[in-house]
C-alpha atoms as a PDB file:
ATOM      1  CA  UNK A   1     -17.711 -22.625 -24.368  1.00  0.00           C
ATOM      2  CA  UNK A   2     -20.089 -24.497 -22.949  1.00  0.00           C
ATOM      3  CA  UNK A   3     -23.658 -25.523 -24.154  1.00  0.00           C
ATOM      4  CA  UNK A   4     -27.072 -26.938 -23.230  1.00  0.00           C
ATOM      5  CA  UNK A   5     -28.685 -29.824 -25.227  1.00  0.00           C
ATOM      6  CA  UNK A   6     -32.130 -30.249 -24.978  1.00  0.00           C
ATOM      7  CA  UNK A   7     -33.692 -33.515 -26.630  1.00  0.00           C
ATOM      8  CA  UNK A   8     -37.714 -35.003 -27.561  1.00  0.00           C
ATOM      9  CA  UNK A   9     -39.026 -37.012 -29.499  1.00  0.00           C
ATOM     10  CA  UNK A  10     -41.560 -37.336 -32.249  1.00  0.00           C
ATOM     11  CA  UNK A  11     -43.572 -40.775 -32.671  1.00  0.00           C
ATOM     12  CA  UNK A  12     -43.692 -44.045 -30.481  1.00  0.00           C
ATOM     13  CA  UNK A  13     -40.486 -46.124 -30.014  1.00  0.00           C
ATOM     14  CA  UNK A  14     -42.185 -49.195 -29.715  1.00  0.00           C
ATOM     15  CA  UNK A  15     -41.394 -51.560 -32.747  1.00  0.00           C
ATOM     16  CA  UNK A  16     -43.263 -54.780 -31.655  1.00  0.00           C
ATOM     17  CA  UNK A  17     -46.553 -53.947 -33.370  1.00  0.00           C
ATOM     18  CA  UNK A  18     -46.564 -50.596 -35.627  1.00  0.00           C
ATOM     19  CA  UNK A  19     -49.195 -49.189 -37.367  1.00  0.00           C
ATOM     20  CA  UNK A  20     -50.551 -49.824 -40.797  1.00  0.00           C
ATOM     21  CA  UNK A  21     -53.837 -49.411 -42.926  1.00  0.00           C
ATOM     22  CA  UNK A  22     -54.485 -53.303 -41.299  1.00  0.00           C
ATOM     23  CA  UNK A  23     -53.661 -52.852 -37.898  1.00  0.00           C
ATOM     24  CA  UNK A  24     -53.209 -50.508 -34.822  1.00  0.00           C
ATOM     25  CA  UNK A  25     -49.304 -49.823 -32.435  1.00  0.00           C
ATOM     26  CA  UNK A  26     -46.927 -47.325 -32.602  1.00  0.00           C
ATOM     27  CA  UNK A  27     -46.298 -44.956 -35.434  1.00  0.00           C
ATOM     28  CA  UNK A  28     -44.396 -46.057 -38.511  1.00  0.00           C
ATOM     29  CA  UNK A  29     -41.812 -43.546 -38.286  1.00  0.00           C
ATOM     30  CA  UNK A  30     -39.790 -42.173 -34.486  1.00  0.00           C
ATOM     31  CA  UNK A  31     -37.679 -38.770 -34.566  1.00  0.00           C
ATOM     32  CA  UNK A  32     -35.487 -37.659 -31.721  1.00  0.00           C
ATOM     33  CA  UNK A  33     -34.219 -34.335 -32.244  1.00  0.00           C
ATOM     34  CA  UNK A  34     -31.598 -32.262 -30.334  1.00  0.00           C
ATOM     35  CA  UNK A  35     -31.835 -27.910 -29.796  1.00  0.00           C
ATOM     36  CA  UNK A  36     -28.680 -27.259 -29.084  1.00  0.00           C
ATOM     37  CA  UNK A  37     -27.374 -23.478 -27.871  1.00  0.00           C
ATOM     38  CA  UNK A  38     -23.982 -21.787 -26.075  1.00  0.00           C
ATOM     39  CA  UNK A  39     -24.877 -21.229 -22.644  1.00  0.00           C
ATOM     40  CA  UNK A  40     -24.852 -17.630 -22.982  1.00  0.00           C
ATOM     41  CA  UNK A  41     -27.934 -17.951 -25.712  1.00  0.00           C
ATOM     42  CA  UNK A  42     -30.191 -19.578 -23.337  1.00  0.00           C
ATOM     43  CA  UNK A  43     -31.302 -16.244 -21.866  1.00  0.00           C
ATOM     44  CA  UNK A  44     -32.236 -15.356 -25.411  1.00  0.00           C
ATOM     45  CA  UNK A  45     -34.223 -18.017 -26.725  1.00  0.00           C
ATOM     46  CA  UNK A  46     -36.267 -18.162 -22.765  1.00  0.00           C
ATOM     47  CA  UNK A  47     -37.398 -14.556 -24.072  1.00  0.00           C
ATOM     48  CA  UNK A  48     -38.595 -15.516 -27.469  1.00  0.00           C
ATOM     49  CA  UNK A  49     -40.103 -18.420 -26.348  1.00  0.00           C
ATOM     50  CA  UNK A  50     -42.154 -15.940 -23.745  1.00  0.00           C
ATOM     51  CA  UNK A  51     -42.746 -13.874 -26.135  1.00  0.00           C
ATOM     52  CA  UNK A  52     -44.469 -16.679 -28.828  1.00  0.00           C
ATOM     53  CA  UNK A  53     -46.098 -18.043 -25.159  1.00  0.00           C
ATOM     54  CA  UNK A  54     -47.899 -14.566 -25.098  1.00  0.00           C
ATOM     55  CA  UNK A  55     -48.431 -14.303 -28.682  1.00  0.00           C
ATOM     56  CA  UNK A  56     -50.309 -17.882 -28.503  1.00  0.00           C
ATOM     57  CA  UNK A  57     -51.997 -16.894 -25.974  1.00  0.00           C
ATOM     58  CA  UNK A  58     -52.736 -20.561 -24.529  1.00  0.00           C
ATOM     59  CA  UNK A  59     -50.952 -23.263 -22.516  1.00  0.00           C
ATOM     60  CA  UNK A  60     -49.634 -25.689 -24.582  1.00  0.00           C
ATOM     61  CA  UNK A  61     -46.459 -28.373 -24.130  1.00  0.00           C
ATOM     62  CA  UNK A  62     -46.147 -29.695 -26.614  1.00  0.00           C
ATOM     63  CA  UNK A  63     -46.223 -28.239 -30.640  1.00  0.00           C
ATOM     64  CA  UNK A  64     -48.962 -31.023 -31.448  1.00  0.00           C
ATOM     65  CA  UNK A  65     -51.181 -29.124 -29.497  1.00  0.00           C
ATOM     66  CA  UNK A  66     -50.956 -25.921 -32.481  1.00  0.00           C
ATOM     67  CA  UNK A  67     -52.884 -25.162 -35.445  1.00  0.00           C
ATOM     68  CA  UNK A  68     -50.747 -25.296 -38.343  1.00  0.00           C
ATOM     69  CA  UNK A  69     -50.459 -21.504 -38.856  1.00  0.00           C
ATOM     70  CA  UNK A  70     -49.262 -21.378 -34.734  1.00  0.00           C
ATOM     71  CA  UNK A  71     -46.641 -23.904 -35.447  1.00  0.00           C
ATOM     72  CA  UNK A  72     -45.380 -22.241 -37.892  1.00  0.00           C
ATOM     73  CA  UNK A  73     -45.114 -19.140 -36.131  1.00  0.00           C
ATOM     74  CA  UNK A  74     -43.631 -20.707 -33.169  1.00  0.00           C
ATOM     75  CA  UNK A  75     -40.867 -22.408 -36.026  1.00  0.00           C
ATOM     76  CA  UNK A  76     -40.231 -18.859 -37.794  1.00  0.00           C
ATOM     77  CA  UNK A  77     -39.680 -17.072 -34.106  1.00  0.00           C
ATOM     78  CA  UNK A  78     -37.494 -19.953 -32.914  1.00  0.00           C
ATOM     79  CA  UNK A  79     -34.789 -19.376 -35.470  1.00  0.00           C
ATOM     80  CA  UNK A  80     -34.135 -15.744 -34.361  1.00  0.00           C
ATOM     81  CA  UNK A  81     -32.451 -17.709 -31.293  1.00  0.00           C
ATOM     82  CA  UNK A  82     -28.398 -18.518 -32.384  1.00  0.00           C
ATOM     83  CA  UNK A  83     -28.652 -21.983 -31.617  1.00  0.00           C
ATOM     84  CA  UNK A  84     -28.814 -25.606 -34.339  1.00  0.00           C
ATOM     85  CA  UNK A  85     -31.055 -28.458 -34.616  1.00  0.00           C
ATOM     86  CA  UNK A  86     -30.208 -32.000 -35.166  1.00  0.00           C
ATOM     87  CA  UNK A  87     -32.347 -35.105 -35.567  1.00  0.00           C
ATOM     88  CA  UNK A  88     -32.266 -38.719 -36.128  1.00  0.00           C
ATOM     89  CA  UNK A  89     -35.363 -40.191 -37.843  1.00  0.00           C
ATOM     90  CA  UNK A  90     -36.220 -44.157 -38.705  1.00  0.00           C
ATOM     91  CA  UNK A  91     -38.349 -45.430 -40.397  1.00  0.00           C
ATOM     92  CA  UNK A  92     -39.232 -48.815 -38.466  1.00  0.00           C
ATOM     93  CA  UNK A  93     -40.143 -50.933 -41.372  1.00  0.00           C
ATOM     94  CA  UNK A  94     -36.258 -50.561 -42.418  1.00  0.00           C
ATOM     95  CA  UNK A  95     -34.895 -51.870 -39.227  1.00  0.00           C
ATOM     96  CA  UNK A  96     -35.268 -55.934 -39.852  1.00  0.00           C
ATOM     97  CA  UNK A  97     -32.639 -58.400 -38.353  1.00  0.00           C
ATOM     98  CA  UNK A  98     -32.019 -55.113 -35.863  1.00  0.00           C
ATOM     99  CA  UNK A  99     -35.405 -55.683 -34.808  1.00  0.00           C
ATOM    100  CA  UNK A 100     -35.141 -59.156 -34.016  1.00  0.00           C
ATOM    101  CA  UNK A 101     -31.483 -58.708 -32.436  1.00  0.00           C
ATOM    102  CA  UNK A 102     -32.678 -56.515 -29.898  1.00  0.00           C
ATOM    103  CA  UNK A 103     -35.749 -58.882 -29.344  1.00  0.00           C
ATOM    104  CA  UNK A 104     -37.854 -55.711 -30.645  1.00  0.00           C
ATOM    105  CA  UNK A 105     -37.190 -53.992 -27.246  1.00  0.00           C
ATOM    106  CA  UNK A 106     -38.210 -50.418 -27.486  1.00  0.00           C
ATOM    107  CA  UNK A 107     -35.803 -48.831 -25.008  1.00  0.00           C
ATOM    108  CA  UNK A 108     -32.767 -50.490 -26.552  1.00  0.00           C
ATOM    109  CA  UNK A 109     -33.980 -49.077 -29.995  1.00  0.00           C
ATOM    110  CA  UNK A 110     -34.522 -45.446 -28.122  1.00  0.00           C
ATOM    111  CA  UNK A 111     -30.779 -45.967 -26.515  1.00  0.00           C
ATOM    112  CA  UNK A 112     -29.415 -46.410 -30.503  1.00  0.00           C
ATOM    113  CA  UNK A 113     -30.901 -43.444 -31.791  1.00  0.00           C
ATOM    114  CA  UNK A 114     -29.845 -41.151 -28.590  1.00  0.00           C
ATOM    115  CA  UNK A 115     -26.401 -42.505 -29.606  1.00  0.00           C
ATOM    116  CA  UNK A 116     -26.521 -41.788 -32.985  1.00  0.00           C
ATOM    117  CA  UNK A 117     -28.103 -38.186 -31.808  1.00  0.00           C
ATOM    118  CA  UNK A 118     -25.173 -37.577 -29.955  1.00  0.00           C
ATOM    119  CA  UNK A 119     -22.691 -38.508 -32.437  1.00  0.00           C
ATOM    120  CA  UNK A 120     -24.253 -35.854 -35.310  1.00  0.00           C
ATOM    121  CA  UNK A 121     -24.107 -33.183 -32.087  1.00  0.00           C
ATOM    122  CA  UNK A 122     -20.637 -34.171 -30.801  1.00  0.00           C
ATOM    123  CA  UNK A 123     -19.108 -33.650 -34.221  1.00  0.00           C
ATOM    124  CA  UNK A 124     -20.833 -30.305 -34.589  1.00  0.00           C
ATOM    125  CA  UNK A 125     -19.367 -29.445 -31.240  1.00  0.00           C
ATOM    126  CA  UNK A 126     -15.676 -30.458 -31.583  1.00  0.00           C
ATOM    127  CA  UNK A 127     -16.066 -28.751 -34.843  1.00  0.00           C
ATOM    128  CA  UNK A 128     -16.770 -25.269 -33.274  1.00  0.00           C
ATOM    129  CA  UNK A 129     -14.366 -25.733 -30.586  1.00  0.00           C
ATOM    130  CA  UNK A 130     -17.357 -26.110 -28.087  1.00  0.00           C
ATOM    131  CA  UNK A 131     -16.559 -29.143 -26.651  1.00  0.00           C
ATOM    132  CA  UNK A 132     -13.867 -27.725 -23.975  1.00  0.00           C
ATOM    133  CA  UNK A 133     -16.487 -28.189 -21.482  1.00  0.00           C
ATOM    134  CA  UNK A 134     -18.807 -31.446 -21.384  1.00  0.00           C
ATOM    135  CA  UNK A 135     -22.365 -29.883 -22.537  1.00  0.00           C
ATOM    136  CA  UNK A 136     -25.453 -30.342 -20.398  1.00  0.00           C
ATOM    137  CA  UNK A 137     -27.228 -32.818 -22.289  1.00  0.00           C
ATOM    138  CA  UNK A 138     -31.283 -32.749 -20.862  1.00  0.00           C
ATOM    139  CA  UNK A 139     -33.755 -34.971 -22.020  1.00  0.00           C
ATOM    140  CA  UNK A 140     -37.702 -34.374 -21.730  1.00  0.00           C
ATOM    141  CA  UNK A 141     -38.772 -37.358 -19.208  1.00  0.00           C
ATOM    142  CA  UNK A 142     -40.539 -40.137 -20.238  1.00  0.00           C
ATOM    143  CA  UNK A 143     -41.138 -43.805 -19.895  1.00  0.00           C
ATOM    144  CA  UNK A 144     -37.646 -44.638 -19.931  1.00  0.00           C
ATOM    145  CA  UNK A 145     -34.669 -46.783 -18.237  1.00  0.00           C
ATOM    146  CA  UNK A 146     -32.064 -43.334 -18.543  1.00  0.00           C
ATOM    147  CA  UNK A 147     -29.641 -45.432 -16.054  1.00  0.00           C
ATOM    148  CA  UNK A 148     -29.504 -48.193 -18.828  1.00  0.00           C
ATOM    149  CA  UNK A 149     -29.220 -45.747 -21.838  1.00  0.00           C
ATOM    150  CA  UNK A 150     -26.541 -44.063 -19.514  1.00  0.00           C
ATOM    151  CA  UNK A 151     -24.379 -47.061 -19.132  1.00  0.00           C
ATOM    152  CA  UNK A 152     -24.455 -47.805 -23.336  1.00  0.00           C
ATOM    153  CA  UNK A 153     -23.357 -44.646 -24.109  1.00  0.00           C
ATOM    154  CA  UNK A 154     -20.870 -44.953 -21.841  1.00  0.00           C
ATOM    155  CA  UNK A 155     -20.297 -48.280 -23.325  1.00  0.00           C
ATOM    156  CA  UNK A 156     -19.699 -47.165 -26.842  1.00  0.00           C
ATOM    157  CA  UNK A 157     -17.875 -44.522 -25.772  1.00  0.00           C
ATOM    158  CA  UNK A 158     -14.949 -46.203 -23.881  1.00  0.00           C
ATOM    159  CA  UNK A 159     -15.145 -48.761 -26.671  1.00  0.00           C
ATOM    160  CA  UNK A 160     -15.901 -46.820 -30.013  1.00  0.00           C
ATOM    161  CA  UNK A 161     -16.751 -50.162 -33.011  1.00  0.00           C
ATOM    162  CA  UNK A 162     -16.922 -47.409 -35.558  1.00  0.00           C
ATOM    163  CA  UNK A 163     -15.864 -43.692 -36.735  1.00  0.00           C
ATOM    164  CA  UNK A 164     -18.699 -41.712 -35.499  1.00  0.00           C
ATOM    165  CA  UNK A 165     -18.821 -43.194 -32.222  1.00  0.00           C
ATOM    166  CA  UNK A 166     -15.336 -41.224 -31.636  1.00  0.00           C
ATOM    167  CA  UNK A 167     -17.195 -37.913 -31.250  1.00  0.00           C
ATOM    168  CA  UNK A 168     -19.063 -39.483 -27.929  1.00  0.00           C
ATOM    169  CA  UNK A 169     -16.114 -38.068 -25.870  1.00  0.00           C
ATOM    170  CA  UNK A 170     -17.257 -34.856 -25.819  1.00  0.00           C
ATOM    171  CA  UNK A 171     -20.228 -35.981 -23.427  1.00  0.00           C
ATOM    172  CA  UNK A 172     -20.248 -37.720 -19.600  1.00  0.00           C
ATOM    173  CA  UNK A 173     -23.004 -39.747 -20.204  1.00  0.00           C
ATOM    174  CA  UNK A 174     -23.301 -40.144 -16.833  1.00  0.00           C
ATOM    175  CA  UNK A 175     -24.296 -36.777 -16.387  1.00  0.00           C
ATOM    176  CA  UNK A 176     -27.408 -36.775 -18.744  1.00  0.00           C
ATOM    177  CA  UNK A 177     -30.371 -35.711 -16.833  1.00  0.00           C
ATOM    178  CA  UNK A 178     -34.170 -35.414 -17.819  1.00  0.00           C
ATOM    179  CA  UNK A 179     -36.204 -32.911 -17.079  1.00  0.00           C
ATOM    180  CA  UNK A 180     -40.463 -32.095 -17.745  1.00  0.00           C
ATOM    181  CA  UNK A 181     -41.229 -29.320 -19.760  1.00  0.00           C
ATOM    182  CA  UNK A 182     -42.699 -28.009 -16.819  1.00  0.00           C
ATOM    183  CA  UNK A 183     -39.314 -27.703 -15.157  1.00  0.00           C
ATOM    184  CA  UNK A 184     -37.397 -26.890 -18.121  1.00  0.00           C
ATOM    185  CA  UNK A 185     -39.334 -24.761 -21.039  1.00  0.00           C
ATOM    186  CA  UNK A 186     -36.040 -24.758 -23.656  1.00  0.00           C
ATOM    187  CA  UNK A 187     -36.913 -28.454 -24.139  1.00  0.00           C
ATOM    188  CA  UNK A 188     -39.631 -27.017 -26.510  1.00  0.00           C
ATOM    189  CA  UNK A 189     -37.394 -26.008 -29.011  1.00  0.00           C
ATOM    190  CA  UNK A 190     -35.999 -29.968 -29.208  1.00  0.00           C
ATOM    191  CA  UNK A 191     -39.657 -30.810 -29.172  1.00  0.00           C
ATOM    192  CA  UNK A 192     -40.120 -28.464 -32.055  1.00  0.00           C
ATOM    193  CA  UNK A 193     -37.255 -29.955 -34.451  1.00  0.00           C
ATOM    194  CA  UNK A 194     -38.368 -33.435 -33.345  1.00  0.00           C
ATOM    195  CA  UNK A 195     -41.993 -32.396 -34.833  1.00  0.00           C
ATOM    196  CA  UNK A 196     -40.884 -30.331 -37.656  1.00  0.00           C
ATOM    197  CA  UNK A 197     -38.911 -33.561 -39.232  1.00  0.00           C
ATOM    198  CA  UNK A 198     -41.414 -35.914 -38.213  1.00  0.00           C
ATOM    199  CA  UNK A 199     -44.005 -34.599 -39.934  1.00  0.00           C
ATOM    200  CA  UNK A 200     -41.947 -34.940 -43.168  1.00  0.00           C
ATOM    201  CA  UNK A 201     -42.976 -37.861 -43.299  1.00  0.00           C
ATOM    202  CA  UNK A 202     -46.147 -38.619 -41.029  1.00  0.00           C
ATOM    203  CA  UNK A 203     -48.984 -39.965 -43.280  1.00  0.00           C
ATOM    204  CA  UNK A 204     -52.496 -40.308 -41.424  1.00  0.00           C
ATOM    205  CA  UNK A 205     -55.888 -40.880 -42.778  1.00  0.00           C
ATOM    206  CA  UNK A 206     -56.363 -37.116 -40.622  1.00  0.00           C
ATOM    207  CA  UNK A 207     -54.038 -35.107 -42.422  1.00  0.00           C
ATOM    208  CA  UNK A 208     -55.081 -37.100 -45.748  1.00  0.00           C
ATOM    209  CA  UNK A 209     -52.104 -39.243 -45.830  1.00  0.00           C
ATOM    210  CA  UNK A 210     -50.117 -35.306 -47.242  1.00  0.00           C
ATOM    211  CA  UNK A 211     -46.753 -35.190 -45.280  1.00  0.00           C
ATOM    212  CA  UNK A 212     -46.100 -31.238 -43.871  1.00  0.00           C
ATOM    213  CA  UNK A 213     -42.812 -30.408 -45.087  1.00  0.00           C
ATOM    214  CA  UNK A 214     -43.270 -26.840 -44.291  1.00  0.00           C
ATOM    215  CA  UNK A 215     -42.007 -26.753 -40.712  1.00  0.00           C
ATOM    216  CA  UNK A 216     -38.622 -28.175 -41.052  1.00  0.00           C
ATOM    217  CA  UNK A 217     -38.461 -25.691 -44.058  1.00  0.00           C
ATOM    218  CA  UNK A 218     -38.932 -22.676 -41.320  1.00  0.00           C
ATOM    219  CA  UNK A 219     -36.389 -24.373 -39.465  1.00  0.00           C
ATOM    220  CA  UNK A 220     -33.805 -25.411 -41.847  1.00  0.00           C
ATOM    221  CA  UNK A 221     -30.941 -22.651 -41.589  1.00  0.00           C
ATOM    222  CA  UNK A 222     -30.759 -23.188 -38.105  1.00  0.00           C
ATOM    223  CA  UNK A 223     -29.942 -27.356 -38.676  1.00  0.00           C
ATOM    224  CA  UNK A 224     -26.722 -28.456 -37.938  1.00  0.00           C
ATOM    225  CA  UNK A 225     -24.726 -28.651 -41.566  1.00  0.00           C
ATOM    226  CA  UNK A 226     -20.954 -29.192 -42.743  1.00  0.00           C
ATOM    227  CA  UNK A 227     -18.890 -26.081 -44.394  1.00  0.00           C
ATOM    228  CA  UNK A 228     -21.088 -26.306 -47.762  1.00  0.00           C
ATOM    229  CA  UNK A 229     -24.095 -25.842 -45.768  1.00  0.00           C
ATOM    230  CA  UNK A 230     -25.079 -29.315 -46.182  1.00  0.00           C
ATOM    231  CA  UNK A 231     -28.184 -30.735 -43.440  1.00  0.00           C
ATOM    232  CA  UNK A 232     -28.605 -34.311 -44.622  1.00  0.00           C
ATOM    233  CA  UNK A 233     -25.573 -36.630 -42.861  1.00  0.00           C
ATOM    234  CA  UNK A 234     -24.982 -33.745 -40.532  1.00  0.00           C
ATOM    235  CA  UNK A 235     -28.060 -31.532 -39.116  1.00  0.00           C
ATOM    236  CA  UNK A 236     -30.024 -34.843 -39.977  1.00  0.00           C
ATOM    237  CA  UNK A 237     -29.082 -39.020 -39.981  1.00  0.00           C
ATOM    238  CA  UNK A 238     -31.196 -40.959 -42.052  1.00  0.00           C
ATOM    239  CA  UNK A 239     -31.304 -44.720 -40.527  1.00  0.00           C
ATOM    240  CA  UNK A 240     -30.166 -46.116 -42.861  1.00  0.00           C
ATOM    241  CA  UNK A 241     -30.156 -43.697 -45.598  1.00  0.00           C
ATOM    242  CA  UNK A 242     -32.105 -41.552 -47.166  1.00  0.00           C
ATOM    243  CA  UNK A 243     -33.810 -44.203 -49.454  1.00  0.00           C
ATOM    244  CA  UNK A 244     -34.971 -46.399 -46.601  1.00  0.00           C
ATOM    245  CA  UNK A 245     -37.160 -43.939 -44.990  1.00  0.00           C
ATOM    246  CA  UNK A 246     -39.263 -44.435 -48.054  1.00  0.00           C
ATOM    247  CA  UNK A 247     -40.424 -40.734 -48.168  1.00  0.00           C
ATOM    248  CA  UNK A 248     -42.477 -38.898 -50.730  1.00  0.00           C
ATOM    249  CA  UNK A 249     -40.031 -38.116 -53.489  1.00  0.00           C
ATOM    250  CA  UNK A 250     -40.917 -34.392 -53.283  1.00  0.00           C
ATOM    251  CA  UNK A 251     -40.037 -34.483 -49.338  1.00  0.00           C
ATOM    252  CA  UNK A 252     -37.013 -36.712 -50.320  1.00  0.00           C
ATOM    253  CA  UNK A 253     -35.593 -33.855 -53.131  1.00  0.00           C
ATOM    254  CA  UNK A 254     -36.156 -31.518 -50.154  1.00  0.00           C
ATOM    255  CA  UNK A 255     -33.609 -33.412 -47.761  1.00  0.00           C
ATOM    256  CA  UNK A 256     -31.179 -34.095 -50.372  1.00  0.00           C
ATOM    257  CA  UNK A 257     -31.233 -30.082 -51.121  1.00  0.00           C
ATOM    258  CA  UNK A 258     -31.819 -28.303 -48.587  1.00  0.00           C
ATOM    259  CA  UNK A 259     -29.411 -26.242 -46.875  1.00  0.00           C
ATOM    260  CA  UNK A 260     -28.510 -24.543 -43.847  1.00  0.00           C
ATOM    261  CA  UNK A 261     -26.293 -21.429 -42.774  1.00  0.00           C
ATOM    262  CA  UNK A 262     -22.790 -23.258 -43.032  1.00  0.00           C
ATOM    263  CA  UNK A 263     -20.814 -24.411 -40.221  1.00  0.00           C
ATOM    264  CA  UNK A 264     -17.665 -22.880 -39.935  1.00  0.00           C
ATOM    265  CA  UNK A 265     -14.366 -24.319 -37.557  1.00  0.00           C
END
């Protein structure tokens, strides 16, 4: 069976110059997040989201342009659609020597976390016995060198260094495309899993520094998750772990229990 994956982003991937009570730069924490549904579902989740489009009753792209109580409206409708969420979030502060290896270049960082993406979604698919056909991966366009990222997936996948890097075969990275909302709604629902973890742990003088777990809590049965249900190392990669991203320890109980409808091979 085939599938579409659609995949956004939450926060800046700039790590130069980030973001403190001292100085302005990109936000502290990036998410990229993954919506990932069986061909055959895509008809299904274009009607919901229609339907929460008319419900709204505005033009909006992306979900930082909802109230609170929209958002999580839009997150309770989107799980009626049979598809999973995945995400990869960093907190930047955590990423040291990295940082200085890559010369603190934000597209190679972007590239690493796509690949780490990938690998949480290409285990989920070999898992279901979805990876017979290579998925249509589509990413919402941006300010990006996709020809570059392209050519390291492809890298790390003819040459996996490590054990997670195995479950790259199930993509041709070559045939990643990007597309604007505009041109391709469904990205929405990455956009909306992208949000929903970010603002776990978003702190910001306007939301008085109180992280909004309550999102990714609408959204959580639908992550991606092993046999026991587990999201955390599965649905969700912590770079490095869970510890690093320095979260409030409420929000950081909350990853290491939560759970979502568990995946079966």
């Amino acid at each position: 069976m085939s599938c579409f994956i659609y995949i956004d982003e939450s926060g800046e991937s700039g790590i130069a110059k980030v973001r403190d009570g001292k100085q302005g730069g990109s936000s502290p924490y990036f998410v990229l997040a993954a919506a990932v549904m069986p061909r055959a579902v895509a008809i299904n989740a274009k009607r919901v989201l229609d339907s929460v489009n008319s419900d709204l009753g505005k033009k909006w792209r992306h979900a930082t342009d909802l109230s609170h109580s929209q958002t999580v409206y839009w997150s309770r409708k989107s799980v009626e659609v049979n598809l999973r969420y995945f995400a990869v979030v960093s907190n930047k502060a955590t990423l040291g020597a990295y940082s200085d290896r890559i010369q603190k270049d934000p597209q190679k960082f972007y590239n690493k976390c796509a690949v780490y993406l990938l690998e949480r979604v290409g285990k989920y698919l070999l898992n279901r016995g979805f990876a017979n056909e290579p998925p249509t991966v589509i990413f919402e366009t941006r300010n990006h060198d996709y020809d570059a990222m392209r050519r390291y997936i492809g890298k790390i996948k003819d040459n996996p260094m490590h054990s997670d890097a195995k479950y790259l075969r199930v993509f041709n990275p070559f045939a990643i495309t990007t597309r604007s909302k505009e041109e391709e709604p469904l990205l929405k629902y990455a956009d909306l899993a992208s949000y929903a973890v970010y603002q776990c742990a978003n702190k910001t003088p306007k939301n008085f520094s109180i992280p909004e777990p309550r999102y990714f809590v609408e959204l959580s049965k639908r992550f991606g998750a092993d046999e026991a249900g587990k999201i955390l190392g599965n649905g969700v990669k912590t770079i490095h772990t869970l510890e690093q991203l320095n979260l409030d320890s409420d929000i950081e109980g909350l990853f290491r229990s939560i759970k979502a409808a568990p995946m079966r091979k």
